[in-house]
N, C-alpha and C. Protein backbone atom coordinates (compact mmCIF):
# COMPACT_ATOMS: atom_id res chain seq x y z
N UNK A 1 -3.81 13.08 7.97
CA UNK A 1 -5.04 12.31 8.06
C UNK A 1 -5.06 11.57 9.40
N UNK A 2 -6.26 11.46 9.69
CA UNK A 2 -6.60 11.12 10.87
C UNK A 2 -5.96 9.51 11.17
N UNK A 3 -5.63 8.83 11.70
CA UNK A 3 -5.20 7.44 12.12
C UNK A 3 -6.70 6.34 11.63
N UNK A 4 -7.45 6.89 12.66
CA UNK A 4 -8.71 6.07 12.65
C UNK A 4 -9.22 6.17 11.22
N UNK A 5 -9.60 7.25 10.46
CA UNK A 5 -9.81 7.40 9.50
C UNK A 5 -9.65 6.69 8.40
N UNK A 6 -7.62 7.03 8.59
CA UNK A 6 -7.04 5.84 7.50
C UNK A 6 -7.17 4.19 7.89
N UNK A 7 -7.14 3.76 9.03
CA UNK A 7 -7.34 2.15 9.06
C UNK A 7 -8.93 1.87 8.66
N UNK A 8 -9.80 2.82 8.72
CA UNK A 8 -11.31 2.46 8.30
C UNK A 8 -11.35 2.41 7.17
N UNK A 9 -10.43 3.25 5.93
CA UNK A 9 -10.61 3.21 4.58
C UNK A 9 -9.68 1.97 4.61
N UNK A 10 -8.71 1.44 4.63
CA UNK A 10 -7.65 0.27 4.48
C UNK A 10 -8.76 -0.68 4.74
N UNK A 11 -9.32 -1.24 5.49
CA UNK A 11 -10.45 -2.24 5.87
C UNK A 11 -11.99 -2.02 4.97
N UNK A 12 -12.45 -0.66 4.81
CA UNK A 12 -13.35 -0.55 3.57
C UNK A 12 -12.39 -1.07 2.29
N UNK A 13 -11.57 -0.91 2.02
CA UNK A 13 -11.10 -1.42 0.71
C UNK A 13 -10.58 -2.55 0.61
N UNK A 14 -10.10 -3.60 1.73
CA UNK A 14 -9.95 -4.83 1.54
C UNK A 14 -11.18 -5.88 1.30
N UNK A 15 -12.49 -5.43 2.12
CA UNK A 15 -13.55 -6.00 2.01
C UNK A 15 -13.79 -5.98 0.52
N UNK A 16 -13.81 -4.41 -0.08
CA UNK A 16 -13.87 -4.23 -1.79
C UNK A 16 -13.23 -5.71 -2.19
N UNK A 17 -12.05 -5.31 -2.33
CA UNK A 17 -11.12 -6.24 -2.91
C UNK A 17 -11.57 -7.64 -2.50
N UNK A 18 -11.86 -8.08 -1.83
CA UNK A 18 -12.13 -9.88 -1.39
C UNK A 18 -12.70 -10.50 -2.63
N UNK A 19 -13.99 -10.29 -3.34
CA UNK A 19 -14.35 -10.90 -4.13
C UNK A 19 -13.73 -10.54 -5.43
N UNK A 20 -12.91 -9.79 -5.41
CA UNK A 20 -12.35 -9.98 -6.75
C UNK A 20 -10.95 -10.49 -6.82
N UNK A 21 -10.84 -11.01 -5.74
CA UNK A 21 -9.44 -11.96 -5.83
C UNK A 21 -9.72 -13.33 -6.39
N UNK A 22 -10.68 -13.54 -6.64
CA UNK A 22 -11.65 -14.87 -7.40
C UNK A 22 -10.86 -15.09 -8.83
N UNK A 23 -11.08 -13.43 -9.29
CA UNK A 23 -11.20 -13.97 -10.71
C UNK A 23 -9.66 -12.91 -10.95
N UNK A 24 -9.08 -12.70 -9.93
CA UNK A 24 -7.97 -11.91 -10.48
C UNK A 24 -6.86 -12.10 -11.12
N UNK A 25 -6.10 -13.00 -10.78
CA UNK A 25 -5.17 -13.72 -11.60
C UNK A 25 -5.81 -14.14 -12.94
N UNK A 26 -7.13 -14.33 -13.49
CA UNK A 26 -7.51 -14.84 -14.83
C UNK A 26 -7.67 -13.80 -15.47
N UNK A 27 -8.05 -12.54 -15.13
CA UNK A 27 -7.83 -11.20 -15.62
C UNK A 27 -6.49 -10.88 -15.77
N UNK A 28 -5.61 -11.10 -14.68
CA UNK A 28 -4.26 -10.54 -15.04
C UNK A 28 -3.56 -11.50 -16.81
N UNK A 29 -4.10 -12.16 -16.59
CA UNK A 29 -3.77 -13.18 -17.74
C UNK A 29 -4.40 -13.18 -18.97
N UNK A 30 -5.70 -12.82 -18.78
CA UNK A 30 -6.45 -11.92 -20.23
C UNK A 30 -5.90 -10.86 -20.61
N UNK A 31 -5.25 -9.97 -19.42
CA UNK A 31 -5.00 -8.63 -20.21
C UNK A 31 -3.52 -8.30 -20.66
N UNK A 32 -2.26 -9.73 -19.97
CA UNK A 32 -1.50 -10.04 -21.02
C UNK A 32 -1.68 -10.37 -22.21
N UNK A 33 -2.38 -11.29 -22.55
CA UNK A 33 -2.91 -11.83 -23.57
C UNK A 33 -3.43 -10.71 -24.62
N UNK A 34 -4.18 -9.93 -24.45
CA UNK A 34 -4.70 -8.75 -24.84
C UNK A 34 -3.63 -7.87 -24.95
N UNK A 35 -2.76 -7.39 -24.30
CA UNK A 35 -1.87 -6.60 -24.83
C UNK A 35 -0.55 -7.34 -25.75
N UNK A 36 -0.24 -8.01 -25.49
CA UNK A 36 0.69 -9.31 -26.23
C UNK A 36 0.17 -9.18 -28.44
N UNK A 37 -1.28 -9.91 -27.83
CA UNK A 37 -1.92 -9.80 -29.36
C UNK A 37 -2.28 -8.31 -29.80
N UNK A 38 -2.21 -7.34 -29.06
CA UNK A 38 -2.36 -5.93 -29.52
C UNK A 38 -1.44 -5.71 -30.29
N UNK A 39 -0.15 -5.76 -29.55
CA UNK A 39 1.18 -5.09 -29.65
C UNK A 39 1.32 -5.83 -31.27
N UNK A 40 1.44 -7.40 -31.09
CA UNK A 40 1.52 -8.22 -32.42
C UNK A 40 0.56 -7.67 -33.68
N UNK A 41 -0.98 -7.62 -33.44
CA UNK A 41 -1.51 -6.83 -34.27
C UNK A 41 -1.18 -5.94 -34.80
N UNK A 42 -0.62 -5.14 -34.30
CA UNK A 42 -0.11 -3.68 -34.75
C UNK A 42 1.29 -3.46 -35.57
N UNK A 43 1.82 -4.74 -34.93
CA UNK A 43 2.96 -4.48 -35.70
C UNK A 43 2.80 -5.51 -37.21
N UNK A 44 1.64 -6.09 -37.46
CA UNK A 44 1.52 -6.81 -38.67
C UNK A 44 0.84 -5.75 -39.62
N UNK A 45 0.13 -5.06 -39.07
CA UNK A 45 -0.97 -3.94 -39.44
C UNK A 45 -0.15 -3.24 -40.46
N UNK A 46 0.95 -3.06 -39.72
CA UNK A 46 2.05 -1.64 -40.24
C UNK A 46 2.87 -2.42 -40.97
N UNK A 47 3.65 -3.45 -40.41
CA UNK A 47 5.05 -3.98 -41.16
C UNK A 47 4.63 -5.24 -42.65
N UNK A 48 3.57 -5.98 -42.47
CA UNK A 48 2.68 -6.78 -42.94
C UNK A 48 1.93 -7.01 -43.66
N UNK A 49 0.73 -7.79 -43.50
CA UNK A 49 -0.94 -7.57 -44.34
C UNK A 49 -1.40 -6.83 -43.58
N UNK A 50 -1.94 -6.02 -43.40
CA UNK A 50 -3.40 -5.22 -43.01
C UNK A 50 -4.34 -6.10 -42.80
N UNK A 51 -5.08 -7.17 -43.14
CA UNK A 51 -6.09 -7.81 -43.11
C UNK A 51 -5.67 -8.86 -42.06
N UNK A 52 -4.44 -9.33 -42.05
CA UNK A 52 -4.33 -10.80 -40.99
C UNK A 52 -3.80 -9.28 -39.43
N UNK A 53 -2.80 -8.19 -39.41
CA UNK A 53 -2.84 -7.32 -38.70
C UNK A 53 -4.24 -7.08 -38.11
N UNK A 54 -5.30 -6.73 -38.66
CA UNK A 54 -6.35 -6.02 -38.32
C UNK A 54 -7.47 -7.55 -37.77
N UNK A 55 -6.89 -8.48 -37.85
CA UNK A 55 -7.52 -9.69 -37.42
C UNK A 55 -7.28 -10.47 -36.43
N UNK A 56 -5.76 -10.13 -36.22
CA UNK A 56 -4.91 -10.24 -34.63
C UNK A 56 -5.31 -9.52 -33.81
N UNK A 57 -5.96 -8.38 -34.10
CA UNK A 57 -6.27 -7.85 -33.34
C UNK A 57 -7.62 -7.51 -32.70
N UNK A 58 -8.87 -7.46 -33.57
CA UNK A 58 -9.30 -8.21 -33.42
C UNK A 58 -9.79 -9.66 -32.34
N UNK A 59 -8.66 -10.72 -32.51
CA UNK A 59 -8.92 -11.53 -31.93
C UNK A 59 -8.66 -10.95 -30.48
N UNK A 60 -7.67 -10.47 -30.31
CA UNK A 60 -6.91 -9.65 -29.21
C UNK A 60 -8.25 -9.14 -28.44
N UNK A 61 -9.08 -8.43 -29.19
CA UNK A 61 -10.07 -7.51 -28.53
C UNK A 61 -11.34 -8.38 -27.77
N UNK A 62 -11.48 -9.51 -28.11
CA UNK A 62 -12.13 -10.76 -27.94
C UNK A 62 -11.79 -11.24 -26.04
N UNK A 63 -10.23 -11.39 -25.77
CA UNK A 63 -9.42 -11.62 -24.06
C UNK A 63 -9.82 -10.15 -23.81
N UNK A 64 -10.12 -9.02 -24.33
CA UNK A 64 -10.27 -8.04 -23.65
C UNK A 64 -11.51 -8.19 -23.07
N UNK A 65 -12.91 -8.14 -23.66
CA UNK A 65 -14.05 -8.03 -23.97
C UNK A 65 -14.21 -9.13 -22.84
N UNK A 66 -13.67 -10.40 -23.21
CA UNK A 66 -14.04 -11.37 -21.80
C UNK A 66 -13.15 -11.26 -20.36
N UNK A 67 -12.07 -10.46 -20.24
CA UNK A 67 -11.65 -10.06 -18.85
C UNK A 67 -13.12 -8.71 -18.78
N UNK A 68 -13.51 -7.69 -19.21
CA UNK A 68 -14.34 -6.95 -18.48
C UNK A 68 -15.52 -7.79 -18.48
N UNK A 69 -15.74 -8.58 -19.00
CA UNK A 69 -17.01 -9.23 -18.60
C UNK A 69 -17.04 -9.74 -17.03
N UNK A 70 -15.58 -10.63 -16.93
CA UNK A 70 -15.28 -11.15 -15.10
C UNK A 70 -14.87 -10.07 -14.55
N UNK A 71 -14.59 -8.35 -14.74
CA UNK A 71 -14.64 -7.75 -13.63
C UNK A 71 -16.11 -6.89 -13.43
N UNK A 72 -16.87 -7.32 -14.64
CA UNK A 72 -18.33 -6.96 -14.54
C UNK A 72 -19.18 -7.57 -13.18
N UNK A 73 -18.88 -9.19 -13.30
CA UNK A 73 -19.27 -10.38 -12.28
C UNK A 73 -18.73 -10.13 -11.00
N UNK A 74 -18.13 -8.52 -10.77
CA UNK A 74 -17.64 -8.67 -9.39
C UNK A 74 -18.71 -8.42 -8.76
C-alpha cells in the first residue's frame, strides 16, 4: 500500500474516532456491566431460579440497550 494512502486513512480515522472518545470509557463500562450481569444471569438461569436468572438478565440487557444508545449519539 501506498505510504500516502495509508497516512490519509490513519488521519480519516482519527478524526472518526475524536467524538467518540466523549462517551468511550462510559461504554467500556456499560458493556462490562452487561457482560458481568449476562454471564451471572445465565448462570442463575441454569444452576438456580429461572425467573430471578431470566431477570438478571434482563436487567443486564437494560447497560446494553443504554451503551448503544451513546454510541447512537456519536
Amino acid at each position: 500500500m501506498d505510504r500516502s494512502i495509508d497516512a490519509r486513512m490513519r488521519r480519516r480515522h482519527l478524526r472518526e474516532d475524536a467524538p467518540e472518545n466523549k462517551y468511550r470509557m462510559l461504554r467500556q463500562w456499560l458493556n462490562i456491566i452487561f457482560m458481568l450481569g449476562a454471564l451471572i444471569g445465565v448462570g442463575l438461569y441454569f444452576y438456580q431460579d429461572r425467573t430471578a436468572g431470566t431477570i438478571v438478565i434482563l436487567v443486564a440487557m437494560i447497560f446494553k440497550i443504554v451503551e448503544c444508545v451513546f454510541r447512537l449519539m456519536k
